[in-house]
C-alpha atoms as a PDB file:
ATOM      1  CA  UNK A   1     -12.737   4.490 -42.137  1.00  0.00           C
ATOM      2  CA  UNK A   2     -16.577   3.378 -42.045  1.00  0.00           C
ATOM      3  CA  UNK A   3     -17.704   0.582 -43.810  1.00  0.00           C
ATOM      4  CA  UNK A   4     -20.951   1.137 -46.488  1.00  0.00           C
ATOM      5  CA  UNK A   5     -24.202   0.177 -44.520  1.00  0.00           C
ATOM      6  CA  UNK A   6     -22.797  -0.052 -41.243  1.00  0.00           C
ATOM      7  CA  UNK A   7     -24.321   2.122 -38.480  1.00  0.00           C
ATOM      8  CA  UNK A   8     -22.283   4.748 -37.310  1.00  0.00           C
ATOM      9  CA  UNK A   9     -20.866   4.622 -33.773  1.00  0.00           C
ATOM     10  CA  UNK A  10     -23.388   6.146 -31.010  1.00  0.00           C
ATOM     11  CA  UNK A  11     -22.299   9.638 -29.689  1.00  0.00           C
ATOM     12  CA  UNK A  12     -20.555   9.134 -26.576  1.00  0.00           C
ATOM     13  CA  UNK A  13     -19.876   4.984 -27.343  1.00  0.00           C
ATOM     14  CA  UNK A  14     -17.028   3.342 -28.666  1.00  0.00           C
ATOM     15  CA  UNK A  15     -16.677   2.082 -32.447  1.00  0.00           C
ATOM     16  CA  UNK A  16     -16.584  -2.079 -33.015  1.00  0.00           C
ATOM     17  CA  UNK A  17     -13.042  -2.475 -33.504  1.00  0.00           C
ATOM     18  CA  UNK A  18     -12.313  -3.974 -36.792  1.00  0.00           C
ATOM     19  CA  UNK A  19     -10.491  -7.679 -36.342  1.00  0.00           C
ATOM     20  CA  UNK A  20      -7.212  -6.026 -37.504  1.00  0.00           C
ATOM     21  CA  UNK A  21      -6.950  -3.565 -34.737  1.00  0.00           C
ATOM     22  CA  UNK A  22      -7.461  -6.432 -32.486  1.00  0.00           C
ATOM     23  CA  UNK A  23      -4.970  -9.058 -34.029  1.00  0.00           C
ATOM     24  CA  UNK A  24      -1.270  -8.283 -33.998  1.00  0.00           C
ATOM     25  CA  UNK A  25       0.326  -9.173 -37.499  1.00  0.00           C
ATOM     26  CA  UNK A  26       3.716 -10.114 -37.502  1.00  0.00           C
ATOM     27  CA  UNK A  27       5.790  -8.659 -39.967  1.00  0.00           C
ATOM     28  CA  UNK A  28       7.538 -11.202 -42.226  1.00  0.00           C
ATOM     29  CA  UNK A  29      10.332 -11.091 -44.479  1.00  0.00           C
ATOM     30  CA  UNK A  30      10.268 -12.067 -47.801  1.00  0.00           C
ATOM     31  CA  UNK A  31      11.928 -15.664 -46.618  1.00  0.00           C
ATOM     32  CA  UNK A  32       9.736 -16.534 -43.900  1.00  0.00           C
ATOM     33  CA  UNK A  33       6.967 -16.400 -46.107  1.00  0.00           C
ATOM     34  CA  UNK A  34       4.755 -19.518 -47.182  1.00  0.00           C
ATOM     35  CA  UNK A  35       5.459 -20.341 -50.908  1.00  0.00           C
ATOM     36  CA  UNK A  36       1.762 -21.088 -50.818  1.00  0.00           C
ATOM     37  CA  UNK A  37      -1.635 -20.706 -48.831  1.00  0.00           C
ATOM     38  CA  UNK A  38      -1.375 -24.447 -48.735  1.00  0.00           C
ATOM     39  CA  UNK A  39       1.705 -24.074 -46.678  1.00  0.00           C
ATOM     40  CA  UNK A  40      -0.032 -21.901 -44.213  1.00  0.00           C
ATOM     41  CA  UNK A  41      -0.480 -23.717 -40.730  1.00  0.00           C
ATOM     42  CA  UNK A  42      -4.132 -22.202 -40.430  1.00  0.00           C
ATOM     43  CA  UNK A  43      -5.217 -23.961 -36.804  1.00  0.00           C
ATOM     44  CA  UNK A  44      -2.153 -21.634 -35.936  1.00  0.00           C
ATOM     45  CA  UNK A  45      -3.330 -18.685 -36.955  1.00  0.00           C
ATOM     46  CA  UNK A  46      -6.581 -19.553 -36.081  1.00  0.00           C
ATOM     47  CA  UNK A  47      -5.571 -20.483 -32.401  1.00  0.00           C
ATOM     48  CA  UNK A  48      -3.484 -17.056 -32.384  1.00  0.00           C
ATOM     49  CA  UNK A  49      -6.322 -15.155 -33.676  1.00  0.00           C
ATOM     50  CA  UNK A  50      -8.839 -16.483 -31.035  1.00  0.00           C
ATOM     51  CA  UNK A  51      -5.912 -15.873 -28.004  1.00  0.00           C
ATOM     52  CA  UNK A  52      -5.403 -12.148 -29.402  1.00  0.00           C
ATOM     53  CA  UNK A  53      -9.644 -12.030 -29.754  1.00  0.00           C
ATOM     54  CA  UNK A  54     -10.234 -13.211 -26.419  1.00  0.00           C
ATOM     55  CA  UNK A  55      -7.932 -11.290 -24.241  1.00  0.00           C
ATOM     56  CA  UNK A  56      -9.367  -8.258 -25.870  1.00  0.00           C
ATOM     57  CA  UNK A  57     -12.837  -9.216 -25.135  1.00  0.00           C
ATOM     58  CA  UNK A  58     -11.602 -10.114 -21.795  1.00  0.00           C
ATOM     59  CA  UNK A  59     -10.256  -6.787 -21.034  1.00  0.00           C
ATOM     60  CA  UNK A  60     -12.934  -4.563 -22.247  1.00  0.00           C
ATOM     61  CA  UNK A  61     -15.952  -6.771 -20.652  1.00  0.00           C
ATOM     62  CA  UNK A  62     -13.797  -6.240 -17.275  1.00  0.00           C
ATOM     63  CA  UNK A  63     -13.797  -2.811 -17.765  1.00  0.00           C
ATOM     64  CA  UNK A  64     -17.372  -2.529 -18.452  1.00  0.00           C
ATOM     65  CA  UNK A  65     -18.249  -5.037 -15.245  1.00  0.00           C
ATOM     66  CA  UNK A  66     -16.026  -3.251 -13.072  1.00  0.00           C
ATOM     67  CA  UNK A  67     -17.934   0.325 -14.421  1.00  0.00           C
ATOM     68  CA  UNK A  68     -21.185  -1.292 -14.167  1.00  0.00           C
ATOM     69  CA  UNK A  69     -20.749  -2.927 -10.261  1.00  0.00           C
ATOM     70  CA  UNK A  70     -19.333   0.474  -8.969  1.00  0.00           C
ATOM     71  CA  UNK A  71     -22.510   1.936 -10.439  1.00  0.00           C
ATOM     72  CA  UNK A  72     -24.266  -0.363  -8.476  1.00  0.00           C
ATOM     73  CA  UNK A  73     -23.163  -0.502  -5.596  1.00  0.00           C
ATOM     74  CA  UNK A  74     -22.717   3.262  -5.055  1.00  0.00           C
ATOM     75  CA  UNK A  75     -26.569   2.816  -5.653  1.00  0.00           C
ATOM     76  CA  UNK A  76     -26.614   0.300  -2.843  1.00  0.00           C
ATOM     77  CA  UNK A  77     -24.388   0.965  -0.418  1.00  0.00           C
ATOM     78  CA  UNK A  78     -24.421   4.933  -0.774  1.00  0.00           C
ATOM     79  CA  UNK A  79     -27.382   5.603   1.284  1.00  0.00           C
ATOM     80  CA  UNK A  80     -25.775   2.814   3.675  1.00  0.00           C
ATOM     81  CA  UNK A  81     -22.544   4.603   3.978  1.00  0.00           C
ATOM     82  CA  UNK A  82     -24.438   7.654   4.746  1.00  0.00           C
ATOM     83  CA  UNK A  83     -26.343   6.304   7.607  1.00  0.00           C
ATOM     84  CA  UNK A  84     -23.754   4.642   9.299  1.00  0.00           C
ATOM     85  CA  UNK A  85     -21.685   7.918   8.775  1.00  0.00           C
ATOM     86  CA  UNK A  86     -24.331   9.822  10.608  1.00  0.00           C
ATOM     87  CA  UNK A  87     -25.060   7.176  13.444  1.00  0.00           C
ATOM     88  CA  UNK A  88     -21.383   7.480  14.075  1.00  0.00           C
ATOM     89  CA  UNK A  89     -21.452  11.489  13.940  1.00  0.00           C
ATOM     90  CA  UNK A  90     -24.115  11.623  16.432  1.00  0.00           C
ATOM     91  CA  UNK A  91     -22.745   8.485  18.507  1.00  0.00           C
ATOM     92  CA  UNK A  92     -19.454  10.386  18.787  1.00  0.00           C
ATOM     93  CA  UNK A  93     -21.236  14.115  19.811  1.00  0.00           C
ATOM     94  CA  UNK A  94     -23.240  12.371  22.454  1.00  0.00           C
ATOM     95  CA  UNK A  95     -19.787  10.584  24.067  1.00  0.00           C
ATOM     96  CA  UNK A  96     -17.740  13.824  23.877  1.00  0.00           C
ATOM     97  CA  UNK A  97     -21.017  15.928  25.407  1.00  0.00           C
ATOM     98  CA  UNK A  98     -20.766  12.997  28.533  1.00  0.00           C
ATOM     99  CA  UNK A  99     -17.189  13.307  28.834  1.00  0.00           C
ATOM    100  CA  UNK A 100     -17.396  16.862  28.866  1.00  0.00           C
ATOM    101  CA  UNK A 101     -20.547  16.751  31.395  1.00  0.00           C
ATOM    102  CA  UNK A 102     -18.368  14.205  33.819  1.00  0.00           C
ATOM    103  CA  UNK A 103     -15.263  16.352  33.721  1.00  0.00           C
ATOM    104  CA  UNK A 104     -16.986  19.548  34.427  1.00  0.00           C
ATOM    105  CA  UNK A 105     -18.695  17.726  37.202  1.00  0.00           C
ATOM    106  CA  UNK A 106     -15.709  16.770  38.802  1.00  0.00           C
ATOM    107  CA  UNK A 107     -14.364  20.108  38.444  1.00  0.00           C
ATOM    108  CA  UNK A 108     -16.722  21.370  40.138  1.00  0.00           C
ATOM    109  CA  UNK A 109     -16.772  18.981  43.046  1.00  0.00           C
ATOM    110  CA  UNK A 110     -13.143  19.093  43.313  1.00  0.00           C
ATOM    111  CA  UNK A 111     -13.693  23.177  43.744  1.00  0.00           C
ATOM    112  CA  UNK A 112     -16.349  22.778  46.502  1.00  0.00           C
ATOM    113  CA  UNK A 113     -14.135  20.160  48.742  1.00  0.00           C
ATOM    114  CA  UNK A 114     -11.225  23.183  48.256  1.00  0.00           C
ATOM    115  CA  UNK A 115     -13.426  25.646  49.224  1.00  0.00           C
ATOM    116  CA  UNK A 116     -13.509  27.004  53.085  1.00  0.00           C
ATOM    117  CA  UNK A 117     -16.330  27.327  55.512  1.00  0.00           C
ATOM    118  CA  UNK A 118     -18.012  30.511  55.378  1.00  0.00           C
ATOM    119  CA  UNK A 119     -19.495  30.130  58.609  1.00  0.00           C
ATOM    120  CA  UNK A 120     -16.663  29.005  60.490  1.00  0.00           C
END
């Protein structure tokens, strides 16, 4: 239900909740009810109203931080990440290719100690 005047949510965006979506209303029977508005403790209600407001606040501004700093530092550290991933990658090749150099190398010396005198 939209209120006259008020701007329509943006497409994609989420609607202003209305303060009774936000505050939970206890349900009272017909006994537990004030005879009066005088009777009404109102800093309780108020204080109740600002806990309920706050941790709602508190909860969607987290949400949108938490959005916002992976956005940015995906941005920042992406291109970091990617380097370092390479540097790695190539560090890696180059000890395998010397390991693989020093073991044939060996092989091959190991074959030419085995191997008999032709001449002999």
């Amino acid at each position: 239900m939209s209120n006259p005047g008020s701007a329509p949510p943006k497409p994609g965006g989420e609607a202003i909740p209305m303060l009774t979506e936000i505050v939970e209303v206890p349900a009272y029977s017909a006994e537990n009810l004030p005879a009066t508005l005088r009777d009404i403790n109102w800093d309780e209600v108020a204080a109740r109203v600002r806990r309920q407001v706050s941790e709602h606040l508190a909860d969607r501004i987290g949400a949108i931080l938490d959005l916002e700093l992976n956005k940015a530092l995906q941005a920042a550290l992406g291109p970091a990440v990617d380097t370092i991933s390479r540097t790695l990658h190539e560090s890696l090749r180059q000890r395998m290719q010397a390991a693989i150099d020093e073991a044939v190398s060996l092989e091959i010396a190991r074959v030419r100690m085995k191997k008999p005198d032709a001449g002999s």
